[in-house]
N, C-alpha and C. Protein backbone atom coordinates (compact mmCIF):
# COMPACT_ATOMS: atom_id res chain seq x y z
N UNK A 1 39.38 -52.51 11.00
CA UNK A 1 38.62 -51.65 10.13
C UNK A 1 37.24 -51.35 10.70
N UNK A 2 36.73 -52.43 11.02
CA UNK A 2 35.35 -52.01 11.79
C UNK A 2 35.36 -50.87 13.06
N UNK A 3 36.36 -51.40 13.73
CA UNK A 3 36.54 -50.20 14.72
C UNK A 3 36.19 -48.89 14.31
N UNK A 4 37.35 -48.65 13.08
CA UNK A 4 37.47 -47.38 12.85
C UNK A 4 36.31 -46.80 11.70
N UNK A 5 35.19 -47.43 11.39
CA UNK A 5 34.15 -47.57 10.72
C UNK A 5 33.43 -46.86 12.03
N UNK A 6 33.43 -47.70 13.30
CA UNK A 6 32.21 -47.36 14.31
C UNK A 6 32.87 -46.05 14.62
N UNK A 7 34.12 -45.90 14.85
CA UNK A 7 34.55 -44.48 15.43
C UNK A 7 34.20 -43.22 14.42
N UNK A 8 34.03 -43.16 13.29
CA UNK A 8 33.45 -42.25 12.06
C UNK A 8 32.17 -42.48 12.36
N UNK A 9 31.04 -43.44 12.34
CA UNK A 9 29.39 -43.29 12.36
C UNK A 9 29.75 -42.40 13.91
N UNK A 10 30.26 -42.86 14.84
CA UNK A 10 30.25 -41.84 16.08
C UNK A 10 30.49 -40.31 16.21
N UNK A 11 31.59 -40.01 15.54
CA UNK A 11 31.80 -39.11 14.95
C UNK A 11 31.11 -38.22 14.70
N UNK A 12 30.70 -38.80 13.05
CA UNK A 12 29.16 -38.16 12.63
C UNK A 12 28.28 -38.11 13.24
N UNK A 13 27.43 -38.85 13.59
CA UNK A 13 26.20 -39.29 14.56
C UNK A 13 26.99 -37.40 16.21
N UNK A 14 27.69 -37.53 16.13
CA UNK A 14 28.10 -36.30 17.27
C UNK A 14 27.60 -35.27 16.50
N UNK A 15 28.36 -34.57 15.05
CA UNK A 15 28.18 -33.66 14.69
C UNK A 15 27.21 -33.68 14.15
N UNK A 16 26.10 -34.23 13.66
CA UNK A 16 24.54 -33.95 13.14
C UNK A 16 23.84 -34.10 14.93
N UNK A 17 24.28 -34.18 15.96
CA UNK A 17 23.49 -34.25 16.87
C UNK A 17 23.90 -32.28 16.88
N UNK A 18 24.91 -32.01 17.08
CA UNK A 18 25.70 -30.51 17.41
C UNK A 18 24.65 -29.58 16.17
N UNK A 19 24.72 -30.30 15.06
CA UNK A 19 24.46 -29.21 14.25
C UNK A 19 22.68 -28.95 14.29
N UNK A 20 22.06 -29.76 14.58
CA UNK A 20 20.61 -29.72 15.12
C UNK A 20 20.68 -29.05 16.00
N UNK A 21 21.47 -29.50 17.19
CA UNK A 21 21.08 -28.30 18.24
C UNK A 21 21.62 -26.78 18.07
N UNK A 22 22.37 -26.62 16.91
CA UNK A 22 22.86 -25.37 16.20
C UNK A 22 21.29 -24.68 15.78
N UNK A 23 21.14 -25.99 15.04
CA UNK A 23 19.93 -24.75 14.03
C UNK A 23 18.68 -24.79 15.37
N UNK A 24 18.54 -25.49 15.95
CA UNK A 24 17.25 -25.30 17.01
C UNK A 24 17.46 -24.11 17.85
N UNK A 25 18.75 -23.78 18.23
CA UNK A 25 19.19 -22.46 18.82
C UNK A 25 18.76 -21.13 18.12
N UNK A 26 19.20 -21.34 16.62
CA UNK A 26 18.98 -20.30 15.54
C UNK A 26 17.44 -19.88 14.99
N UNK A 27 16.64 -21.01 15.50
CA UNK A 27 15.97 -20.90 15.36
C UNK A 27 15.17 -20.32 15.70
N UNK A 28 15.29 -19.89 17.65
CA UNK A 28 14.38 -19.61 18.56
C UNK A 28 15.17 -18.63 18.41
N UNK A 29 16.21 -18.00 17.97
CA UNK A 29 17.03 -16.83 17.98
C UNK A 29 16.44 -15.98 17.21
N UNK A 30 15.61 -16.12 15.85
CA UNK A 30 15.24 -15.83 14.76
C UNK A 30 13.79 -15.52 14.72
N UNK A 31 13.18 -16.81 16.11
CA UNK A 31 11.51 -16.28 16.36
C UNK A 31 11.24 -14.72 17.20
N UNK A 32 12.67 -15.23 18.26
CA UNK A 32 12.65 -13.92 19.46
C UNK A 32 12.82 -12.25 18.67
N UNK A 33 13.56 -12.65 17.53
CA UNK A 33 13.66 -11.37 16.72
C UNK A 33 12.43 -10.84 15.75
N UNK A 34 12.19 -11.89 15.42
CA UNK A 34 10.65 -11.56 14.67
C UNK A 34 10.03 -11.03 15.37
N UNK A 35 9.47 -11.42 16.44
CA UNK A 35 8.12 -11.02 17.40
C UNK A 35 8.66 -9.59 17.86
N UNK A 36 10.30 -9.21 18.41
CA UNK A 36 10.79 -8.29 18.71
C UNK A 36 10.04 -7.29 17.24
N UNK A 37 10.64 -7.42 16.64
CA UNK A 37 10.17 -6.81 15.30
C UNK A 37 8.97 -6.52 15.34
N UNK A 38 8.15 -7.37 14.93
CA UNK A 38 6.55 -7.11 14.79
C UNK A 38 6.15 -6.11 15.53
N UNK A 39 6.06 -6.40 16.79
CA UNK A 39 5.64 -5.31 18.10
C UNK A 39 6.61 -3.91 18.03
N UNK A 40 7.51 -3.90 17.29
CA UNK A 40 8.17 -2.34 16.94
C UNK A 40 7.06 -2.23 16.12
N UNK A 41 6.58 -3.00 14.54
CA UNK A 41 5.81 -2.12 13.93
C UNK A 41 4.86 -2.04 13.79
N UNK A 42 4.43 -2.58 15.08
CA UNK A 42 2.97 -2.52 15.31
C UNK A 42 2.77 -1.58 16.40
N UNK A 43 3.84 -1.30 17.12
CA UNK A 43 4.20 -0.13 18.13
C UNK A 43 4.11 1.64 17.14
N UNK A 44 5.12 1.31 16.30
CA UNK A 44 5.20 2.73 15.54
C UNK A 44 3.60 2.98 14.55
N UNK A 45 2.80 1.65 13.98
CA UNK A 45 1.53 1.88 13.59
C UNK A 45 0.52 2.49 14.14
N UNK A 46 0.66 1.87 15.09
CA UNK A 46 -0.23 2.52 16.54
C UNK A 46 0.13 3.98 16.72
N UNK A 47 1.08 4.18 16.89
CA UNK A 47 1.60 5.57 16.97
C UNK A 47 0.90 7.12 15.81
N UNK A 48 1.42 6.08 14.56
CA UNK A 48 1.36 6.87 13.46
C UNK A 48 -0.69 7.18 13.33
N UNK A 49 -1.54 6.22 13.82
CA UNK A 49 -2.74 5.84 13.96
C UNK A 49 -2.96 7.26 14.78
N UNK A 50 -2.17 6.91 16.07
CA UNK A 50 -3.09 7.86 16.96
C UNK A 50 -2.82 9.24 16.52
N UNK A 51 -1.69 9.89 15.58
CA UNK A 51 -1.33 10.99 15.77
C UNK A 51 -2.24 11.72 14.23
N UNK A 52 -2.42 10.67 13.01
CA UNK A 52 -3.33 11.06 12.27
C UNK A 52 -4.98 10.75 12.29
N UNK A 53 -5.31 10.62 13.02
CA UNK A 53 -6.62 10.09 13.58
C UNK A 53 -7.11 11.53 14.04
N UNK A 54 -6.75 12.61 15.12
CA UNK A 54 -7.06 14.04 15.03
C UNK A 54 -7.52 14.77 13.69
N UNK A 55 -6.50 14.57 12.75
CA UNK A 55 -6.38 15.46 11.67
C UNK A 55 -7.23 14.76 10.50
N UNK A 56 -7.47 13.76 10.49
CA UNK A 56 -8.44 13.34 9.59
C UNK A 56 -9.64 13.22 10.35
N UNK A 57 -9.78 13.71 11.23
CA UNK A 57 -11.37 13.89 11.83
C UNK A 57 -11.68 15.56 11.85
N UNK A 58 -10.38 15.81 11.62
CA UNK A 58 -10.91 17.65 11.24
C UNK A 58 -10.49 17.89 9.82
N UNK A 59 -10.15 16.84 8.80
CA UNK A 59 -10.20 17.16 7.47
C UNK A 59 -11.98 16.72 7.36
N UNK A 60 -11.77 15.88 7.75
CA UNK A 60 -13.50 15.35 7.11
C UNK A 60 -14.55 16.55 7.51
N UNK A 61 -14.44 17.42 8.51
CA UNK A 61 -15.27 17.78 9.08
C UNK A 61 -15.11 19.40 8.33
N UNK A 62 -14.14 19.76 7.99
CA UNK A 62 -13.78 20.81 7.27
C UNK A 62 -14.42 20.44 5.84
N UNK A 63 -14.22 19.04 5.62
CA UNK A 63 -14.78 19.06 3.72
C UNK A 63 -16.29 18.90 4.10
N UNK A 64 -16.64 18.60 5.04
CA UNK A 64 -18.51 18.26 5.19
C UNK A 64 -19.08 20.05 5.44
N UNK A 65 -18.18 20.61 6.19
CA UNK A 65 -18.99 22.31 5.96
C UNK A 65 -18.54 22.77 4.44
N UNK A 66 -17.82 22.69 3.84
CA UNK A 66 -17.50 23.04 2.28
C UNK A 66 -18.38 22.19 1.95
N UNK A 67 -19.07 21.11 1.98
CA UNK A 67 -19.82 20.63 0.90
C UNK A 67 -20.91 21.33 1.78
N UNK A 68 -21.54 21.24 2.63
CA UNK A 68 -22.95 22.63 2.85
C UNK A 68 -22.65 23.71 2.59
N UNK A 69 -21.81 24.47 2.81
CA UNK A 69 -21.62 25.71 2.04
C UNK A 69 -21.57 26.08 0.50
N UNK A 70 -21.33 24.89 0.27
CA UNK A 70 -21.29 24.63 -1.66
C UNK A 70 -22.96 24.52 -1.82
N UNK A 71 -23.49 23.55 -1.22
CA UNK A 71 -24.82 23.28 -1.29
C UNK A 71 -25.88 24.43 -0.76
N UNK A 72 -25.29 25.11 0.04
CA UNK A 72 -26.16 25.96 0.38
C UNK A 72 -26.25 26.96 -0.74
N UNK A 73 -24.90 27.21 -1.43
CA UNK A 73 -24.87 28.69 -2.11
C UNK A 73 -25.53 27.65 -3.93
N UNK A 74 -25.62 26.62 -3.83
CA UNK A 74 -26.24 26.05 -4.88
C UNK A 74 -27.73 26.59 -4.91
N UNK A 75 -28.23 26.10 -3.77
CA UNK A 75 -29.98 26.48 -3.68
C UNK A 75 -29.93 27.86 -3.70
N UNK A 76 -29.33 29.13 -3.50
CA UNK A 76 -29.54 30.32 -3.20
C UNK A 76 -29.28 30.74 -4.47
N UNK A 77 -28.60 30.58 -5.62
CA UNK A 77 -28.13 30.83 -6.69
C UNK A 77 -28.37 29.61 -7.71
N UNK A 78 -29.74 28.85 -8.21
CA UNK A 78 -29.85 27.46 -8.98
C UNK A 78 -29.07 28.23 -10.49
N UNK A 79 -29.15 29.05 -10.68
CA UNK A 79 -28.94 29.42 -12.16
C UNK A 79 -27.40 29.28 -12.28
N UNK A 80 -27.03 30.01 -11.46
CA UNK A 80 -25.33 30.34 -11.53
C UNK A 80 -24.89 28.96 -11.22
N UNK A 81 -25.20 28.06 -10.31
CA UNK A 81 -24.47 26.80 -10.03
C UNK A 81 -25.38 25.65 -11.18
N UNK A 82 -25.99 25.86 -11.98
CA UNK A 82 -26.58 25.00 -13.31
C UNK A 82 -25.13 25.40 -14.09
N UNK A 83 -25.04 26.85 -14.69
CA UNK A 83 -23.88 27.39 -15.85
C UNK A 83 -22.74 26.78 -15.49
N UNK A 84 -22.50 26.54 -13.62
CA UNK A 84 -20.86 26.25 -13.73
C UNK A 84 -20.70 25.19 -14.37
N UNK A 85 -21.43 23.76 -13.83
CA UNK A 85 -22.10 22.56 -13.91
C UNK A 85 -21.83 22.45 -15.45
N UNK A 86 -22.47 23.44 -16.25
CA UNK A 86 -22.66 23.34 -17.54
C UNK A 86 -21.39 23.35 -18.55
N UNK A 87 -20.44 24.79 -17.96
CA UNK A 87 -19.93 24.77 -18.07
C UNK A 87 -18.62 24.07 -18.20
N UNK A 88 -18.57 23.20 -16.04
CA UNK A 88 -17.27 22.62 -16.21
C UNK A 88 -17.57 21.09 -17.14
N UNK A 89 -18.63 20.92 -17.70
CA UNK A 89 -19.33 19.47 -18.32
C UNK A 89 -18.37 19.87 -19.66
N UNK A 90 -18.46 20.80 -20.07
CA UNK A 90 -18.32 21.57 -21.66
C UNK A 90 -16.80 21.21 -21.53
N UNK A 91 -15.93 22.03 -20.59
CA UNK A 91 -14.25 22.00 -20.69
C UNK A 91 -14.03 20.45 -20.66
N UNK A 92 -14.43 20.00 -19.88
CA UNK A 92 -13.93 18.39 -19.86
C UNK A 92 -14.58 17.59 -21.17
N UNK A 93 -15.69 17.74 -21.84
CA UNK A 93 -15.74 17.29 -22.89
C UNK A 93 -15.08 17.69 -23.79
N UNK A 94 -14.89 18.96 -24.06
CA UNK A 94 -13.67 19.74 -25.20
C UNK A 94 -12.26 18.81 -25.39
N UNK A 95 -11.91 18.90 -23.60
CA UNK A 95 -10.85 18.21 -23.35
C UNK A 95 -10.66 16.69 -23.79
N UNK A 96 -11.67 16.09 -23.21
CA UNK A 96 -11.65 14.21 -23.67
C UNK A 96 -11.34 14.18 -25.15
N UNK A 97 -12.44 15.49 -26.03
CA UNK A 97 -11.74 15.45 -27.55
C UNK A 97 -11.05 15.87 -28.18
N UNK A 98 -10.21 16.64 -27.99
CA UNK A 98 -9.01 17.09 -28.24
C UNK A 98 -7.78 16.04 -27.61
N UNK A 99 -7.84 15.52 -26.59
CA UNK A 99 -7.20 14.28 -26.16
C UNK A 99 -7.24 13.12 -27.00
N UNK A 100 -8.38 12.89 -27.19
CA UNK A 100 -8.39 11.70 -27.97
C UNK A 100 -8.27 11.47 -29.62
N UNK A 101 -7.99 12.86 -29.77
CA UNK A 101 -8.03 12.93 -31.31
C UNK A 101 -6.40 12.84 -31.51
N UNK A 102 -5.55 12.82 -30.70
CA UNK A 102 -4.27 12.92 -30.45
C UNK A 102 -3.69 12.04 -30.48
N UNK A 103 -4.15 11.10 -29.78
CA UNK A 103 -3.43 9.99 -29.54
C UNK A 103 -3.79 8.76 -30.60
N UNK A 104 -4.85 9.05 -31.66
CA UNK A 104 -4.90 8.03 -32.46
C UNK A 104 -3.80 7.47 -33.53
N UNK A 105 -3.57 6.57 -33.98
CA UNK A 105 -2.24 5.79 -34.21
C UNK A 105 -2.83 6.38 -35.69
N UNK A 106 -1.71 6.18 -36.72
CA UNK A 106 -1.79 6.78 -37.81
C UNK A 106 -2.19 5.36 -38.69
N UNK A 107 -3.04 5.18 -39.65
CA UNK A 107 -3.73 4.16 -40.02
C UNK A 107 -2.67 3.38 -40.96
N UNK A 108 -2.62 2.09 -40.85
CA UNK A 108 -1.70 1.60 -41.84
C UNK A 108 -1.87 0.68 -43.03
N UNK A 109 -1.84 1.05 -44.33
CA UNK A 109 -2.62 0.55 -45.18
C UNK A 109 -2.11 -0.97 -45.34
N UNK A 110 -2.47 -1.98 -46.54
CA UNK A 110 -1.92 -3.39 -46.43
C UNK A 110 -0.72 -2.95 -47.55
N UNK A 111 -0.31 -2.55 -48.21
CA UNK A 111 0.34 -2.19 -49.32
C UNK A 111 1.48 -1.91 -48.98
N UNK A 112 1.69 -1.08 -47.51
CA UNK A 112 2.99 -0.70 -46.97
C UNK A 112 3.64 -1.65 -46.38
């Protein structure tokens, strides 16, 4: 019986040696793919970086002459750009109250 006691711990003692070197394989199998990975999307970031990096340096630069051109035709005209001012102040307040008069919950007495 002992024999066949030592021939099973051997046994075992084989296959937990096999299955360690299973997962240590899987393991470095699983790092090599990660890093593979990463550097794709850090490859296609880079990419996507360099190709919108043009166009948001000529959006900004397009909204910075619209805001001097806004500013310029402000000082040349103070009256007309006060009314819009005044104006668009007026629609959006109209708006906030008419919005908010809408959405109030209907009051509920204690009786109901």
């Amino acid at each position: 019986m002992a024999a066949n006691t030592d021939d099973i711990r051997a046994s075992v003692s084989k296959d937990i040696t096999a299955l360690q070197q299973e997962v240590s394989r899987l393991q470095k199998m699983i790092s090599a793919q990660g890093a593979e990975a990463y550097y794709e999307v850090r490859g296609r970031a880079g990419k996507a970086y360099d190709e919108a990096l043009p166009r948001a340096k000529k959006a900004v630069a397009q909204i910075r002459a619209e805001g001097s051109a806004a500013a310029g035709a402000a000082r040349e005209h103070p009256t007309a750009a006060t009314t819009a001012l005044v104006l668009a102040g007026a629609i959006g307040f109209l708006a906030g109250y008419l919005l908010s008069g809408s959405s109030q919950p209907e009051p509920r007495h204690w009786w109901r």
